[in-house]
N, C-alpha and C. Protein backbone atom coordinates (compact mmCIF):
# COMPACT_ATOMS: atom_id res chain seq x y z
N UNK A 1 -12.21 -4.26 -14.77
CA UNK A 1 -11.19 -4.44 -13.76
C UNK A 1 -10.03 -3.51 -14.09
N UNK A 2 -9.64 -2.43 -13.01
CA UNK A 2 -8.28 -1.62 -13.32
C UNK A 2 -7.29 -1.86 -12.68
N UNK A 3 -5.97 -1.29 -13.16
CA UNK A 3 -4.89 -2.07 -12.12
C UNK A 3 -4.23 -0.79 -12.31
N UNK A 4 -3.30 -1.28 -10.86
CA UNK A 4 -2.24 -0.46 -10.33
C UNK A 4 -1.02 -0.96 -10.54
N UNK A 5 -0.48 0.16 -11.43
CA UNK A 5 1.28 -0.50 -11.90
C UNK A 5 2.28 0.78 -10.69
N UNK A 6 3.14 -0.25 -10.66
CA UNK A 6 3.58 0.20 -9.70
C UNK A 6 5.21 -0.23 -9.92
N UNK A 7 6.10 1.12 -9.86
CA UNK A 7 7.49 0.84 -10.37
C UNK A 7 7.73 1.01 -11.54
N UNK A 8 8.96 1.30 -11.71
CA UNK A 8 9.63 1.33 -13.52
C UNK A 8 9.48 -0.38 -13.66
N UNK A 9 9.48 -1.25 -13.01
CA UNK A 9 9.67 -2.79 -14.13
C UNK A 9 7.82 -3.05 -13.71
N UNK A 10 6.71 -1.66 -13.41
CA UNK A 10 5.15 -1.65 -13.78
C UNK A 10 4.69 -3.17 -13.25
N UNK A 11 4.97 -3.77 -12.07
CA UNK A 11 4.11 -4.47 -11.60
C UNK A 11 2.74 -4.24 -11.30
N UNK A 12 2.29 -5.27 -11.90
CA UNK A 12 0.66 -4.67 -12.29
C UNK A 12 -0.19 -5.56 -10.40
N UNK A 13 -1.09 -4.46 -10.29
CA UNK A 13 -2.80 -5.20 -9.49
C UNK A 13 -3.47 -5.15 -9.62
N UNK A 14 -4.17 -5.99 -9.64
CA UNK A 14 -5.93 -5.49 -10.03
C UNK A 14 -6.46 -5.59 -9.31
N UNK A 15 -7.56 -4.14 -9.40
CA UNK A 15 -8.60 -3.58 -8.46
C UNK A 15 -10.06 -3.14 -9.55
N UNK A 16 -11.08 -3.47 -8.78
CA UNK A 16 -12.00 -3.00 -9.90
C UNK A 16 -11.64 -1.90 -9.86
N UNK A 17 -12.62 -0.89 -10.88
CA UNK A 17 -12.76 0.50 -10.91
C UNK A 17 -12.83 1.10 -9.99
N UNK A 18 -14.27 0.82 -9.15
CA UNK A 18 -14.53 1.38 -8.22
C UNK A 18 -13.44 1.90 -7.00
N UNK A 19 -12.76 0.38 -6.71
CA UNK A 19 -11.85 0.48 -5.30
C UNK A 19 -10.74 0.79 -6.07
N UNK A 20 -10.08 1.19 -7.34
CA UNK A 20 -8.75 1.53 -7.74
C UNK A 20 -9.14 2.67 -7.46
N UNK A 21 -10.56 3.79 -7.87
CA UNK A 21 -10.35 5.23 -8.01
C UNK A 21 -10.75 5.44 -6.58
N UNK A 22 -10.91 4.93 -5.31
CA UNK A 22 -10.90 5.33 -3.81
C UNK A 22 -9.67 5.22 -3.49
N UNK A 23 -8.90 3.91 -3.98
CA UNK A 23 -7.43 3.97 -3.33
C UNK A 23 -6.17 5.13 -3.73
N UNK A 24 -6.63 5.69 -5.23
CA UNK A 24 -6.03 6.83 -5.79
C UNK A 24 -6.14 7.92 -5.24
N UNK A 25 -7.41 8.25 -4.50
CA UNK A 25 -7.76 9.51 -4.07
C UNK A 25 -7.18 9.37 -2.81
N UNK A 26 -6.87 8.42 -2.03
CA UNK A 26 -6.15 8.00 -0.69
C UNK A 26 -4.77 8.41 -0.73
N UNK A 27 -4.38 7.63 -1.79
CA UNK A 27 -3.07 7.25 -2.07
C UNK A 27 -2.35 8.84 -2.42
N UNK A 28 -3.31 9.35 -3.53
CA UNK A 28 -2.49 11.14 -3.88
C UNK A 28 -2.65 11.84 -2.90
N UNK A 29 -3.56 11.80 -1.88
CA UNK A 29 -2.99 12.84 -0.58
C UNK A 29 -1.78 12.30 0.14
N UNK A 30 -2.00 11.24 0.20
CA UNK A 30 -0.68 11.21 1.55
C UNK A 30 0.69 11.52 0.23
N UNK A 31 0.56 11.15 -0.83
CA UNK A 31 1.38 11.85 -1.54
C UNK A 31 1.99 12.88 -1.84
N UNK A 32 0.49 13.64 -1.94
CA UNK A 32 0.86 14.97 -2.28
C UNK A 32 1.26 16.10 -1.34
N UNK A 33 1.00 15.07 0.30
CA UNK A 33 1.96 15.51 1.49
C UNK A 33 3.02 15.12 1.57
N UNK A 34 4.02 15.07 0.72
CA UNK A 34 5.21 13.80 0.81
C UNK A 34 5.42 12.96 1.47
N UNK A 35 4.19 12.44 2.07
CA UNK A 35 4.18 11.05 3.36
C UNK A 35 4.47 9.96 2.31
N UNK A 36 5.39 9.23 2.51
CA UNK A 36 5.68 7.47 2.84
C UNK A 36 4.79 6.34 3.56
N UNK A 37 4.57 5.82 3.07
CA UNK A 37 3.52 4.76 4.13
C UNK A 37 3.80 3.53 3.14
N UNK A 38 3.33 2.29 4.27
CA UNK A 38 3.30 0.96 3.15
C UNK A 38 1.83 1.02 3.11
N UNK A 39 1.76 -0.18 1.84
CA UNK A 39 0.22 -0.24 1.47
C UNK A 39 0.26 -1.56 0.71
N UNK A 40 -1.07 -2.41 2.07
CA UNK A 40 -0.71 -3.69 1.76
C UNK A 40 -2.33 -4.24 1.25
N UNK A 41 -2.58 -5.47 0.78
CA UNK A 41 -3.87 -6.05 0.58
C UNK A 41 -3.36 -7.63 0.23
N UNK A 42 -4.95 -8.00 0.67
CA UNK A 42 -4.57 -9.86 0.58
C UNK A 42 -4.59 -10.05 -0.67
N UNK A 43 -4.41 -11.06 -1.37
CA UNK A 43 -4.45 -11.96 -2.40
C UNK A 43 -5.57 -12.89 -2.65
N UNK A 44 -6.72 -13.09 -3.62
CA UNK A 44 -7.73 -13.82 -3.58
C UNK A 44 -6.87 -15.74 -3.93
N UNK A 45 -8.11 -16.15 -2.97
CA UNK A 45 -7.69 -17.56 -3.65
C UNK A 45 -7.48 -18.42 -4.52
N UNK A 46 -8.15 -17.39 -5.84
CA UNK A 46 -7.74 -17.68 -7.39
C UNK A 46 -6.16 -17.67 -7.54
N UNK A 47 -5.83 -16.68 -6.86
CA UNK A 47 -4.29 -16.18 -7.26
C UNK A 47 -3.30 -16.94 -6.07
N UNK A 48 -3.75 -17.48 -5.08
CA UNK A 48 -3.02 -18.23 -4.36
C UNK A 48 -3.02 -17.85 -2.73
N UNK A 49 -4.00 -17.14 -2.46
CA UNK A 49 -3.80 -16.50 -1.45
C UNK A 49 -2.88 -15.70 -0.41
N UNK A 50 -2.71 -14.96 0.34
CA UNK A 50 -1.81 -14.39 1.03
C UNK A 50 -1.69 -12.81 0.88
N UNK A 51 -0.99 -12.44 1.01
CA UNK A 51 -0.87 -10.69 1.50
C UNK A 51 0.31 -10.16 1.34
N UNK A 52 0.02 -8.96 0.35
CA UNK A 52 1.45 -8.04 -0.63
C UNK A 52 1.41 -6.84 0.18
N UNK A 53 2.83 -6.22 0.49
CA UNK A 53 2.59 -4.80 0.99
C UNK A 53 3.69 -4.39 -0.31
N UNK A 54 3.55 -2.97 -0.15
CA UNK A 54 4.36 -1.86 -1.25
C UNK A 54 4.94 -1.07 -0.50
N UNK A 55 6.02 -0.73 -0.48
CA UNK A 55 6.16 1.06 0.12
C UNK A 55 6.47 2.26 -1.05
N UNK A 56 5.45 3.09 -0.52
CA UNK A 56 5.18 4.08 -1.33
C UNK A 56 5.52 5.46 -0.81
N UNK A 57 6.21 6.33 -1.31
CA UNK A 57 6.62 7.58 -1.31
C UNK A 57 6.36 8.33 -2.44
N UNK A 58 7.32 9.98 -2.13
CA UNK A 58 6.54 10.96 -3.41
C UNK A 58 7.85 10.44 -4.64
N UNK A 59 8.41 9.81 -4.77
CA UNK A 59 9.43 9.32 -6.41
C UNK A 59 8.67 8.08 -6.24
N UNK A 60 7.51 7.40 -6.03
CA UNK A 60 7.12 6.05 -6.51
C UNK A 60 6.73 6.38 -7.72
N UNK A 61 6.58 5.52 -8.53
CA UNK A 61 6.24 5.21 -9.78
C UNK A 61 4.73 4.74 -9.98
N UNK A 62 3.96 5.12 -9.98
CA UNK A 62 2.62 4.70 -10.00
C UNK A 62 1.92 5.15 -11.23
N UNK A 63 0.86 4.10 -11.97
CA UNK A 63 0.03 4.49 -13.27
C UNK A 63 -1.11 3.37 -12.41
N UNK A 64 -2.52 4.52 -12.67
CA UNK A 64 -3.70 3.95 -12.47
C UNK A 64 -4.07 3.37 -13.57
N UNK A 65 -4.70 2.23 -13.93
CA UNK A 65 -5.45 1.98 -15.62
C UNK A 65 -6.80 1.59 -15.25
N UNK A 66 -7.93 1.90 -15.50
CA UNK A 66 -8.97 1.63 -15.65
C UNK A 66 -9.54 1.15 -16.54
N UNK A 67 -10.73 -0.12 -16.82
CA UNK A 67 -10.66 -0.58 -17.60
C UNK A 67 -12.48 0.39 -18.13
N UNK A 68 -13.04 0.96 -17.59
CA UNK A 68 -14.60 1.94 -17.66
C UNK A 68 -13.68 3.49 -18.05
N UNK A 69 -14.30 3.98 -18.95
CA UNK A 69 -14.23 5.51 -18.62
C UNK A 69 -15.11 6.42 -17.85
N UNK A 70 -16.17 5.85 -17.23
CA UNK A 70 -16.74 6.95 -16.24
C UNK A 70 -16.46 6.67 -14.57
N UNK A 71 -16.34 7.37 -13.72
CA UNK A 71 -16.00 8.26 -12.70
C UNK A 71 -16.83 7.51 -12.14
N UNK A 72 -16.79 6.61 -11.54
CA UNK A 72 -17.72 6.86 -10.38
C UNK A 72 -18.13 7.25 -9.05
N UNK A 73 -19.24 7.19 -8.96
CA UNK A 73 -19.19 8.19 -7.09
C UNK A 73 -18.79 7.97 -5.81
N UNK A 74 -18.51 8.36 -5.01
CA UNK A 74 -17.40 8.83 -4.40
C UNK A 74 -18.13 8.46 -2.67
N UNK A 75 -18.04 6.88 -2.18
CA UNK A 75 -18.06 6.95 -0.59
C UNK A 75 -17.28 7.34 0.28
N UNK A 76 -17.68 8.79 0.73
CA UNK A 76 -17.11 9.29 2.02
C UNK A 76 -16.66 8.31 3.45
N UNK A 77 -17.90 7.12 3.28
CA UNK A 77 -17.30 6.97 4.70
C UNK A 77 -15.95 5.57 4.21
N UNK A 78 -15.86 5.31 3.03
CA UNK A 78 -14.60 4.30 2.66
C UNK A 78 -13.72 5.03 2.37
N UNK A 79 -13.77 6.15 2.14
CA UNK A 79 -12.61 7.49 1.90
C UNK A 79 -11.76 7.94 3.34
N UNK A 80 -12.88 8.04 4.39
CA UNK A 80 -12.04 7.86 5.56
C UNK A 80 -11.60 6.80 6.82
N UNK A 81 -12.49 5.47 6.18
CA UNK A 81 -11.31 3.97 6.60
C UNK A 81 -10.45 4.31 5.73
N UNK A 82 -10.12 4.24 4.63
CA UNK A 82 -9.07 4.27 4.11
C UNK A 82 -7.75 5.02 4.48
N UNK A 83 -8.57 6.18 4.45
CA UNK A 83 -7.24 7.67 4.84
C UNK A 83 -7.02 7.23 6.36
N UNK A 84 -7.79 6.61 7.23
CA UNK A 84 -7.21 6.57 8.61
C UNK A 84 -6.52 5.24 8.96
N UNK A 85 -7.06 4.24 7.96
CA UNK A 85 -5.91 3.04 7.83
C UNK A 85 -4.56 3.71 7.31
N UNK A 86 -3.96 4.45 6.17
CA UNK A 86 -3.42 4.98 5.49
C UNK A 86 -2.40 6.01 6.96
N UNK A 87 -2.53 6.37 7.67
CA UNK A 87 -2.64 7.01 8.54
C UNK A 87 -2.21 6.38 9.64
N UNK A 88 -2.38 5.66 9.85
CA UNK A 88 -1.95 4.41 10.88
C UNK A 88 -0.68 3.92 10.82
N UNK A 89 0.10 3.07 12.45
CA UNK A 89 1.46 2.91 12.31
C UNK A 89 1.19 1.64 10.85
N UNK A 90 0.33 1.09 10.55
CA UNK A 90 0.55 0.10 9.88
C UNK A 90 0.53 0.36 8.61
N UNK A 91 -0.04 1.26 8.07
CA UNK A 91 -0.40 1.84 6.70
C UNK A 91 -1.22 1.87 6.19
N UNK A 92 -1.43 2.05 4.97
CA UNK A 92 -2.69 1.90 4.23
C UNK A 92 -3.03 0.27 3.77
N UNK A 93 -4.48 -0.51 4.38
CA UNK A 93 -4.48 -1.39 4.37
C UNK A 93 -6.03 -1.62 3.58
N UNK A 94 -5.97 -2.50 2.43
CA UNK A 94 -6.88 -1.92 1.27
C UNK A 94 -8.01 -3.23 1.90
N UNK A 95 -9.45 -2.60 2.55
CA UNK A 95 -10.52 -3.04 3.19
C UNK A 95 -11.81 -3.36 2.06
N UNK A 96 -12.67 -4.02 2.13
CA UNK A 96 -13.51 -3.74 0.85
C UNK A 96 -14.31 -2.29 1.81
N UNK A 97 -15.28 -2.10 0.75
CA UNK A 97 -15.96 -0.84 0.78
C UNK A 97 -17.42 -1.18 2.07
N UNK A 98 -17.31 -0.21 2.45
CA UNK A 98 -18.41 -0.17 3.58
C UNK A 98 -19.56 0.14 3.31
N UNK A 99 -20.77 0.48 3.67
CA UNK A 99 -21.75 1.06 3.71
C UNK A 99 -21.73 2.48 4.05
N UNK A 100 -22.09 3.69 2.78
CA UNK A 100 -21.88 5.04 2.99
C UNK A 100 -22.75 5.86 4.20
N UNK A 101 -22.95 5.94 5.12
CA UNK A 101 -22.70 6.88 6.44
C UNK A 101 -23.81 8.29 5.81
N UNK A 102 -25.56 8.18 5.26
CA UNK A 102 -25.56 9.60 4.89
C UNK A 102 -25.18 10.85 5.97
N UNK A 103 -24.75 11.82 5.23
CA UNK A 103 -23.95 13.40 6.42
C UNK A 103 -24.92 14.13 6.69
N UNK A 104 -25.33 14.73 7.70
CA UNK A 104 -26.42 15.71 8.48
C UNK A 104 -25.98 17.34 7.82
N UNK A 105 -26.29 17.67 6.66
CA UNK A 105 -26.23 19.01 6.62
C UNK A 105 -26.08 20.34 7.46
C-alpha cells in the first residue's frame, strides 16, 4: 500500500501501488502544465466513509511513497478516465481502474 503526502504538515493517503503510480502520472501533467485542479476520492468504510477533495497546483507539496519497488504497467484506458476526469469542471476524481481497451496498431 503507497500513500500520497500531501503539504508541508505531509497528510498522508493511501493508495495501492498500482492506482498511486496512475494518479502520479495524471497528477504531473496537469502539473507540469501549471494547471490547478481539485482532486477528490471517497473514503472506505473502514475509515468512516465519505469523500476528501485537495486542491492542487504547481507550489503543492506532494511526496509519492510506495510501499513495492517495481513499476508496474501502465493502463492506457485508466490513464485517460483519469486525465479527462482531471480535466473536467469537477476535477480529478480518483475512479477504480477499468478494463484496458487493447489499441489497433
Amino acid at each position: 500500500m503507497g500513500s500520497l503526502l500531501y503539504g508541508s504538515a505531509g497528510m498522508e493517503v493511501a493508495f495501492d501501488d498500482r492506482a498511486l503510480t496512475h494518479l502520479q502520472l495524471v497528477i504531473t501533467a496537469k502539473l507540469r502544465r501549471r494547471e490547478s485542479f481539485v482532486f477528490s476520492w471517497t473514503t472506505s468504510v473502514e475509515l468512516g466513509s465519505g469523500r476528501s477533495v485537495i486542491w492542487l497546483d504547481p507550489s503543492s507539496t506532494l511526496f509519492y511513497r510506495y510501499s513495492g519497488s517495481r513499476l508496474p504497467s501502465i493502463n492506457r484506458t485508466w490513464i485517460e478516465q483519469l486525465t479527462k476526469s482531471a480535466n473536467s469542471p469537477g476535477g480529478l476524481y480518483f475512479s477504480p481502474e477499468p478494463v484496458d481497451v487493447p489499441r489497433e496498431t
